[in-house]
N, C-alpha and C. Protein backbone atom coordinates (compact mmCIF):
# COMPACT_ATOMS: atom_id res chain seq x y z
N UNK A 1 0.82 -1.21 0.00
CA UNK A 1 0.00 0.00 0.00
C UNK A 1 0.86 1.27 0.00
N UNK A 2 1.97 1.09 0.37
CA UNK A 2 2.81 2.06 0.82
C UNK A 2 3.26 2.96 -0.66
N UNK A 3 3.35 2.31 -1.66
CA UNK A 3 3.57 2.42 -3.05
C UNK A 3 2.39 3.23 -3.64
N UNK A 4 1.04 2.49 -3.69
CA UNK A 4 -0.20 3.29 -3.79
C UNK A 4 -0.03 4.73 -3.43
N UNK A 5 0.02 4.70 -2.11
CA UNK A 5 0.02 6.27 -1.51
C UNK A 5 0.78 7.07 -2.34
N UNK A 6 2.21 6.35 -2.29
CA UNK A 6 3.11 7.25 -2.86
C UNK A 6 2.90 7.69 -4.30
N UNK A 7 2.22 6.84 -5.19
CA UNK A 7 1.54 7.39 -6.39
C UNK A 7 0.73 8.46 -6.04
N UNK A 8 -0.03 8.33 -5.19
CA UNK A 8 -0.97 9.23 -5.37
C UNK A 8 -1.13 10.83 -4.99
N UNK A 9 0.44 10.44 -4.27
CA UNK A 9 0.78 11.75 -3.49
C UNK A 9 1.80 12.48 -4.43
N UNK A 10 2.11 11.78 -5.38
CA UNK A 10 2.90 12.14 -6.46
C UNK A 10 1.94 12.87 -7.85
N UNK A 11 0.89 12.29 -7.88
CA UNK A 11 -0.35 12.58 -8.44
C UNK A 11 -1.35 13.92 -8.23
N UNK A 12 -1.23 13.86 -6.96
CA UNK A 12 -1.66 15.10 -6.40
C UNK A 12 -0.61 16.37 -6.14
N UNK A 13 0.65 16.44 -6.08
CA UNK A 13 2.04 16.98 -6.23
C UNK A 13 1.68 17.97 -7.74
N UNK A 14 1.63 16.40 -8.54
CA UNK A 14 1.77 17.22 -9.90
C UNK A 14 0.53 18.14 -10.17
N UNK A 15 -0.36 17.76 -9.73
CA UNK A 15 -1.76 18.92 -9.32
C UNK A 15 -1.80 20.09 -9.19
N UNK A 16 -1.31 20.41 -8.14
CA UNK A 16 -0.58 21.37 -7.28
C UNK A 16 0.27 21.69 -8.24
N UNK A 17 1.27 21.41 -8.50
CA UNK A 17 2.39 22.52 -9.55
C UNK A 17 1.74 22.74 -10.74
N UNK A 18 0.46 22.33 -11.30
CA UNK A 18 0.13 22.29 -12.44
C UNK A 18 -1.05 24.08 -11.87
N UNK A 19 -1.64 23.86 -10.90
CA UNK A 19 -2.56 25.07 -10.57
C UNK A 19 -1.64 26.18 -10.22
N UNK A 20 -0.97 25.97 -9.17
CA UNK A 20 -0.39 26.78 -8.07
C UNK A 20 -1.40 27.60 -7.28
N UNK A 21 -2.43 27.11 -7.16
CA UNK A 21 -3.58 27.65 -5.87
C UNK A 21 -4.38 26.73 -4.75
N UNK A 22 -2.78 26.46 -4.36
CA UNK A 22 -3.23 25.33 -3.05
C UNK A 22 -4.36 24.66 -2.86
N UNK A 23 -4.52 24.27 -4.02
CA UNK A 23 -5.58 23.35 -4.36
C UNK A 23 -5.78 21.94 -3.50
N UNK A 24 -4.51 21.38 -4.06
CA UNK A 24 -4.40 19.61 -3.51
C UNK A 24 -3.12 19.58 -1.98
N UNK A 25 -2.97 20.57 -2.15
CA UNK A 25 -1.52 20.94 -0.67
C UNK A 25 -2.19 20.05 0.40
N UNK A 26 -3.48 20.59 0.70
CA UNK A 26 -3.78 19.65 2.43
C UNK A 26 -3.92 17.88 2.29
N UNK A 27 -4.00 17.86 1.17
CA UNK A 27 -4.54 15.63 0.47
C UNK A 27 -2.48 15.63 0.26
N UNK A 28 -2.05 16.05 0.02
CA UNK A 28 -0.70 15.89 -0.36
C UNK A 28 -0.13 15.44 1.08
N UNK A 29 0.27 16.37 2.30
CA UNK A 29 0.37 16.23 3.42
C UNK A 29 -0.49 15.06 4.03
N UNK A 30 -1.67 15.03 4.02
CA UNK A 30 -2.24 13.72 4.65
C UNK A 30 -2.27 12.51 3.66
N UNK A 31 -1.52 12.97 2.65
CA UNK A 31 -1.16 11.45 1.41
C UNK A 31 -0.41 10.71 2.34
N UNK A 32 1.24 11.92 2.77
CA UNK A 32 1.99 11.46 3.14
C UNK A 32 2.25 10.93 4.48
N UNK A 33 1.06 11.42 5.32
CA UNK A 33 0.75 10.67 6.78
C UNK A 33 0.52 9.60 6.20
N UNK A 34 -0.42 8.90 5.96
CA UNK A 34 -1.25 7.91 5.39
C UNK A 34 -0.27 7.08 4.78
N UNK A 35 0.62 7.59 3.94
CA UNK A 35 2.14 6.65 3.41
C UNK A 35 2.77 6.36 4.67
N UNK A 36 2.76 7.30 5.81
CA UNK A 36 3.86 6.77 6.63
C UNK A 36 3.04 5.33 7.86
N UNK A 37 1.77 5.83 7.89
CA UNK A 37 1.30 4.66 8.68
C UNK A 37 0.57 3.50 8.11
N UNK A 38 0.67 3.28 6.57
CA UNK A 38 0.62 2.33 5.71
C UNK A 38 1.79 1.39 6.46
N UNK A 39 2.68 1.77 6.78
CA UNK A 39 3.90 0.53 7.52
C UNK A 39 3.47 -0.42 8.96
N UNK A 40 2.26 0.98 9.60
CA UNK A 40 1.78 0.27 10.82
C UNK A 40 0.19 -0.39 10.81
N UNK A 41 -0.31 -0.07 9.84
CA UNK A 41 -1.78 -0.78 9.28
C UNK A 41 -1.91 -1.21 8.19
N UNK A 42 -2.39 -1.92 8.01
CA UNK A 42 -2.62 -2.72 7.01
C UNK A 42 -3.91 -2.64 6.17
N UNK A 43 -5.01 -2.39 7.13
CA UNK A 43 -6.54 -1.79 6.73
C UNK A 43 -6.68 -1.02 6.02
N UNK A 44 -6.87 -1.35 4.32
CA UNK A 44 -7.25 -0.25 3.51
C UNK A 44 -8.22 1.08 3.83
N UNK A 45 -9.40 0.61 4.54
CA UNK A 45 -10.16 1.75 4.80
C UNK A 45 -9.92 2.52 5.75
N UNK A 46 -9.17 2.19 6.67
CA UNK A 46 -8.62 2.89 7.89
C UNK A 46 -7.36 3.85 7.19
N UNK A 47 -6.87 3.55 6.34
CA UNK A 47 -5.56 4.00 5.73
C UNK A 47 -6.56 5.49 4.47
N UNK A 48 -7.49 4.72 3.86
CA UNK A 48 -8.52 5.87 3.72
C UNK A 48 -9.32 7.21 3.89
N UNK A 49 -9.63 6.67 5.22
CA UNK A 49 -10.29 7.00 5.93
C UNK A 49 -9.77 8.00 6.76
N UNK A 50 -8.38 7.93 7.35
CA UNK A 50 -7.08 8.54 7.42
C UNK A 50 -6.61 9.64 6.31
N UNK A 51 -6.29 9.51 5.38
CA UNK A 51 -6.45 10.48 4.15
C UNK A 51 -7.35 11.64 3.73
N UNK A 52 -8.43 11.25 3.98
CA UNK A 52 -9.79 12.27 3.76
C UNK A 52 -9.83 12.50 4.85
N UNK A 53 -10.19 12.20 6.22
CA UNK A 53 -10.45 12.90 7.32
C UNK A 53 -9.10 14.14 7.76
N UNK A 54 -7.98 13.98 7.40
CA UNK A 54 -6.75 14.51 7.82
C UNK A 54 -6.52 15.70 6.34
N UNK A 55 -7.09 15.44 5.47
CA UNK A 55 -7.07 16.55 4.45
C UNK A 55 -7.88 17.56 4.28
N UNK A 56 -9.24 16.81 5.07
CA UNK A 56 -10.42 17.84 5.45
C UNK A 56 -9.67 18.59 6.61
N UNK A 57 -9.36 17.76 7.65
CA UNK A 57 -9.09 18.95 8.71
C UNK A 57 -7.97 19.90 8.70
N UNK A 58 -6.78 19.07 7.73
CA UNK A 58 -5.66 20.45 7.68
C UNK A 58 -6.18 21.34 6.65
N UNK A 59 -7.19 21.43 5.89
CA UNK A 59 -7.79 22.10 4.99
C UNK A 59 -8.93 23.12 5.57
N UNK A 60 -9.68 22.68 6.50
CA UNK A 60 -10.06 23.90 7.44
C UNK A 60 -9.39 24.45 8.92
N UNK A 61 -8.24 23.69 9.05
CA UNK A 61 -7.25 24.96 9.87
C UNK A 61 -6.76 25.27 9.43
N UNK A 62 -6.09 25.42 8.37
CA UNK A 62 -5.45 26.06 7.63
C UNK A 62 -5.82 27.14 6.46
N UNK A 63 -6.82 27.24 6.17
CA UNK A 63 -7.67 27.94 5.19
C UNK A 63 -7.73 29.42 5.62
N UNK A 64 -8.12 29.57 6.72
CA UNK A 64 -8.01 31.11 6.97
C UNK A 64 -5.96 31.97 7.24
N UNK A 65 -5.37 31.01 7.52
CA UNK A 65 -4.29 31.59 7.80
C UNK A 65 -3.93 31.44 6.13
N UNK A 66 -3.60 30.54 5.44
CA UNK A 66 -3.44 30.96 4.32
C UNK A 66 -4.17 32.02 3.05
N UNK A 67 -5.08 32.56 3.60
CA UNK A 67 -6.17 33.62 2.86
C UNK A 67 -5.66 35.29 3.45
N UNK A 68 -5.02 34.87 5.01
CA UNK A 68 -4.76 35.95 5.51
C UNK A 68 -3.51 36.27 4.73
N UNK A 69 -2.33 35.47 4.71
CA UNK A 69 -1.13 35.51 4.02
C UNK A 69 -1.22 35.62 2.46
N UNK A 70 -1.70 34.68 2.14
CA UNK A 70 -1.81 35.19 0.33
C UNK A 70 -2.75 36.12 0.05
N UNK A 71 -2.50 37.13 0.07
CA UNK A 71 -3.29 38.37 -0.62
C UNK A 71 -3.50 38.82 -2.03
N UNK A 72 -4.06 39.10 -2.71
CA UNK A 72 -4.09 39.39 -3.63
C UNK A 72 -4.16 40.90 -4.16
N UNK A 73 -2.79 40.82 -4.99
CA UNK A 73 -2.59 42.27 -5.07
C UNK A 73 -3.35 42.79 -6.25
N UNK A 74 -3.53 43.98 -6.72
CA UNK A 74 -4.20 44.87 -7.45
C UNK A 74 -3.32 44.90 -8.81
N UNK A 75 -3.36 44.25 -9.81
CA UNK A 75 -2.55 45.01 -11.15
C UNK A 75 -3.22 46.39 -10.84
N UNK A 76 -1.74 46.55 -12.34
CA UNK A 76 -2.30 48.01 -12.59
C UNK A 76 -3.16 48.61 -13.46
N UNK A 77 -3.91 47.57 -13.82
CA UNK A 77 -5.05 47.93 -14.53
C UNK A 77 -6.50 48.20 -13.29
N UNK A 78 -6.19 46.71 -12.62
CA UNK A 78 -7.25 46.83 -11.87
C UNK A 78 -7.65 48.42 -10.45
N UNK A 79 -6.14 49.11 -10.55
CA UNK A 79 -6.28 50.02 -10.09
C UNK A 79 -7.20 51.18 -10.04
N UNK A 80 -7.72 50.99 -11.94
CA UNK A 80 -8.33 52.28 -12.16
C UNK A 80 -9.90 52.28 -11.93
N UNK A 81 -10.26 51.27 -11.37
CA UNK A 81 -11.22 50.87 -11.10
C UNK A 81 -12.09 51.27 -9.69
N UNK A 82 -12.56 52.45 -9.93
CA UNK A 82 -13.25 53.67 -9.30
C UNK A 82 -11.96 55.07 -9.07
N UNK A 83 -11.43 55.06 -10.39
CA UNK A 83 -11.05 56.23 -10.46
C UNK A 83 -12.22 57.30 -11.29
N UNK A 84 -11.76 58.90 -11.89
CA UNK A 84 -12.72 59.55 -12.12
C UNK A 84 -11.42 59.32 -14.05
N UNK A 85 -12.94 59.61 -14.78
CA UNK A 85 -11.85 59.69 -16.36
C UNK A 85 -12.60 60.98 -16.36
N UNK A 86 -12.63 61.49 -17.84
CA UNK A 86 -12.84 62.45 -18.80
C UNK A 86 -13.00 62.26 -20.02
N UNK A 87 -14.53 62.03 -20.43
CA UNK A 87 -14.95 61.21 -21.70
C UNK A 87 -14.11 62.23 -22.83
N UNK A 88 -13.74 61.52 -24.09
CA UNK A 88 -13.02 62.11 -24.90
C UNK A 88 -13.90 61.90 -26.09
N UNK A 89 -14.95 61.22 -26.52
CA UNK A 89 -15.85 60.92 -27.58
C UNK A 89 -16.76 60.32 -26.99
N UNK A 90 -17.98 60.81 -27.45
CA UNK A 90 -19.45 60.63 -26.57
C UNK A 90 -20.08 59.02 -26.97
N UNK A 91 -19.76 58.68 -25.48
CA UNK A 91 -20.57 57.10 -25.23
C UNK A 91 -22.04 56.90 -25.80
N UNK A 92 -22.37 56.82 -26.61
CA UNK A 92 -23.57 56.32 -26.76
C UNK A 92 -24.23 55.30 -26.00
N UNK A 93 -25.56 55.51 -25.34
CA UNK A 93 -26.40 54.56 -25.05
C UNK A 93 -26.34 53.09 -25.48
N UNK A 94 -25.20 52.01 -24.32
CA UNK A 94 -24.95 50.66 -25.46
C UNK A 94 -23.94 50.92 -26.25
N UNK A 95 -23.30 51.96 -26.43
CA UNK A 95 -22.46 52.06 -27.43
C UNK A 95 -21.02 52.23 -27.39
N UNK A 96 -19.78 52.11 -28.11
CA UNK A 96 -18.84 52.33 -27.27
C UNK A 96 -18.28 53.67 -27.87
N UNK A 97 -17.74 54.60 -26.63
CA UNK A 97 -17.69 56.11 -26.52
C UNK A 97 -15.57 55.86 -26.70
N UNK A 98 -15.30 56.98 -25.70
CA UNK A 98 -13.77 56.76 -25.40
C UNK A 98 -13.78 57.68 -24.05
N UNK A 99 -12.64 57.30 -23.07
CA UNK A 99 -12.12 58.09 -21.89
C UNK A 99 -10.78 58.03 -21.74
N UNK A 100 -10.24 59.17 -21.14
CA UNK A 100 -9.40 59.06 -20.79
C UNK A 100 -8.80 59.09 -18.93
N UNK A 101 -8.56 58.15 -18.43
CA UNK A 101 -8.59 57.96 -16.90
C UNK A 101 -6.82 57.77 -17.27
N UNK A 102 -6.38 58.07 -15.83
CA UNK A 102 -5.19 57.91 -15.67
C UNK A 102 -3.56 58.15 -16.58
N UNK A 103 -4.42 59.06 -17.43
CA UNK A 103 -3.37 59.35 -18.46
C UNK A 103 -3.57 58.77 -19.92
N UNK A 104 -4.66 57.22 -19.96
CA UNK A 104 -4.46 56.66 -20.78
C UNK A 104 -6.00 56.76 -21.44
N UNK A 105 -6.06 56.68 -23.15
CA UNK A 105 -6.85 56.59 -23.52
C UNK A 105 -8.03 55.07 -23.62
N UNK A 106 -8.88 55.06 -23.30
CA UNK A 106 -9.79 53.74 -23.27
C UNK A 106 -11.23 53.55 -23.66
N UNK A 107 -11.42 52.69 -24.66
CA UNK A 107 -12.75 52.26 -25.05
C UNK A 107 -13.46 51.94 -23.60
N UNK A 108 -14.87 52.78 -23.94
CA UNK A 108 -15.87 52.67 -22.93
C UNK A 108 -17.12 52.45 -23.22
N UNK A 109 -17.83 51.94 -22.05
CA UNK A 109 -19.67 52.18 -22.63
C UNK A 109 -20.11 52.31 -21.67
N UNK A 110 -21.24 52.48 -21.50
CA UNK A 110 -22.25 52.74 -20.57
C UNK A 110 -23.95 52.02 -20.83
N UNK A 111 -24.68 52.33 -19.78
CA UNK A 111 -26.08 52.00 -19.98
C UNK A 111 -26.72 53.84 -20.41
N UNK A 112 -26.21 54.53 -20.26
CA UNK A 112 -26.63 55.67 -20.76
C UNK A 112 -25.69 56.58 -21.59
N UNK A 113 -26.44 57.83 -22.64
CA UNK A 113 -25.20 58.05 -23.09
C UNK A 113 -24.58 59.33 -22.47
N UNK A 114 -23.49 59.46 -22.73
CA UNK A 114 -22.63 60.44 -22.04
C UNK A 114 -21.71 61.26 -22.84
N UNK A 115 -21.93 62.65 -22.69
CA UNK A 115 -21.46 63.52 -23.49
C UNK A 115 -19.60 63.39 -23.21
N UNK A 116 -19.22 64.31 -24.52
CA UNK A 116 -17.79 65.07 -24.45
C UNK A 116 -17.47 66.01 -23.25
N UNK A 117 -16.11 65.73 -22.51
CA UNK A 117 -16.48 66.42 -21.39
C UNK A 117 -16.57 66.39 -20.23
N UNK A 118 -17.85 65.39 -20.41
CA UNK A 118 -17.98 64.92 -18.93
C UNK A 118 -17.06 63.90 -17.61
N UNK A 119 -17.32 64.33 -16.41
CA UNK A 119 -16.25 63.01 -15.70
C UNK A 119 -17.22 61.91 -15.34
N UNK A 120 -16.59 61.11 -15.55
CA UNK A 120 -16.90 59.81 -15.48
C UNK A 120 -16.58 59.01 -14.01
N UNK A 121 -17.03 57.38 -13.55
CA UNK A 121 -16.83 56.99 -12.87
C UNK A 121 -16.50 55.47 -13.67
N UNK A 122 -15.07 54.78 -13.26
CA UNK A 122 -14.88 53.49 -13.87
C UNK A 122 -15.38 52.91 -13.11
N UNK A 123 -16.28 51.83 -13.58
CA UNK A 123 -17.45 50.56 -12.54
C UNK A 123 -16.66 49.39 -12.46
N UNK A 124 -16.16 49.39 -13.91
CA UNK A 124 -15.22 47.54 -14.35
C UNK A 124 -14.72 47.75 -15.19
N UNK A 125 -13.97 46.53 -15.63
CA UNK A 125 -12.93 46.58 -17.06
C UNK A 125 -13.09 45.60 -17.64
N UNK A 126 -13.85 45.43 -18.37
CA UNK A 126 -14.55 44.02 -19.11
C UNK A 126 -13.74 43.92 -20.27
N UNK A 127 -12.63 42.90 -20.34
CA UNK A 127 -11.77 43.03 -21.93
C UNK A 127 -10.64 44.10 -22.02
N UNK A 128 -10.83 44.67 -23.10
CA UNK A 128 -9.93 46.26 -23.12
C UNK A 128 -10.97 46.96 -23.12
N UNK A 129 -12.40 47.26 -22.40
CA UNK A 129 -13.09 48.44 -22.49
C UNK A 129 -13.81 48.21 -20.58
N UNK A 130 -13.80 49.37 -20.39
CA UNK A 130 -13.93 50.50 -19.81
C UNK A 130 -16.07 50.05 -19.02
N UNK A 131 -16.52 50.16 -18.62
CA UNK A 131 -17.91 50.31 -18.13
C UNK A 131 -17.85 51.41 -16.92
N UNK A 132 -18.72 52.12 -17.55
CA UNK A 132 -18.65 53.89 -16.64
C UNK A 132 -19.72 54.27 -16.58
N UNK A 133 -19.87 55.43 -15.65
CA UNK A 133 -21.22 56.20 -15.44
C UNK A 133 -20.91 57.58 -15.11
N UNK A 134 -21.60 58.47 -15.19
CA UNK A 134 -21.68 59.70 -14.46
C UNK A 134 -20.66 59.79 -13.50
N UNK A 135 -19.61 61.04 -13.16
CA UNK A 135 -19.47 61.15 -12.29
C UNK A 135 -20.52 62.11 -11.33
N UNK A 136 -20.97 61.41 -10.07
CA UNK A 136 -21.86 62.27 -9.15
C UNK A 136 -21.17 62.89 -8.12
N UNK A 137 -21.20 64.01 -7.61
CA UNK A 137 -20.90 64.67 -6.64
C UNK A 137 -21.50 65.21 -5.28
């Protein structure tokens, strides 16, 4: 059995390097419990049973400390996302207009249309365009 495990912990390894979002990390660790007391049991389902119960639980103690530590940072696109632009060609209703936020020029649209001029508010960045509204004050 000891062999089994070790496939499978090799299996789940390559998992893991294939995502890189600590996907299979907590079944990997309790693969390798489960390999090590494969030498002192013999009971497939206990050796099982061992595996899933020990991957569930290092998988919810561990879940919040790793969420606290891996953060996810902001590109710099996603930055501009509730900044103010300055429409540069009028958005049509549904239609796509242009702004310029942050220095840079960008395809935009809206649910309403919006004159030359006006400041804007970035909502999202769907693709390379822009979804904006009014800026309100």
């Amino acid at each position: 059995m000891f062999y089994m495990w070790l496939i499978i912990v090799i299996i789940l390894g390559f998992i893991e390097a294939m995502t890189v979002d600590l996907v299979t990390i907590w079944f990997i660790i309790s693969g390798i419990i489960t390999m090590l007391l494969s030498f002192i049991i013999d009971n497939v389902f206990i050796q099982f049973s061992s595996f899933v119960i020990l991957g569930i639980l290092f998988m919810i103690l561990t879940k919040p400390f790793i969420k606290k530590v891996k953060h996810n940072e902001k590109t710099n696109v996603d930055r501009i996302i509730g900044m103010k632009g300055k429409v540069t060609e009028t958005i049509e209703k549904n239609g796509i207009g242009e702004v310029k936020v942050d220095g840079k020029l960008w395809s935009a649209y809206s649910d309403r249309e919006i004159k030359v001029g006006s400041t804007v508010k970035v909502l999202s960045i769907n693709s390379v365009k822009l979804k904006v509204e009014e800026w309100e004050e």
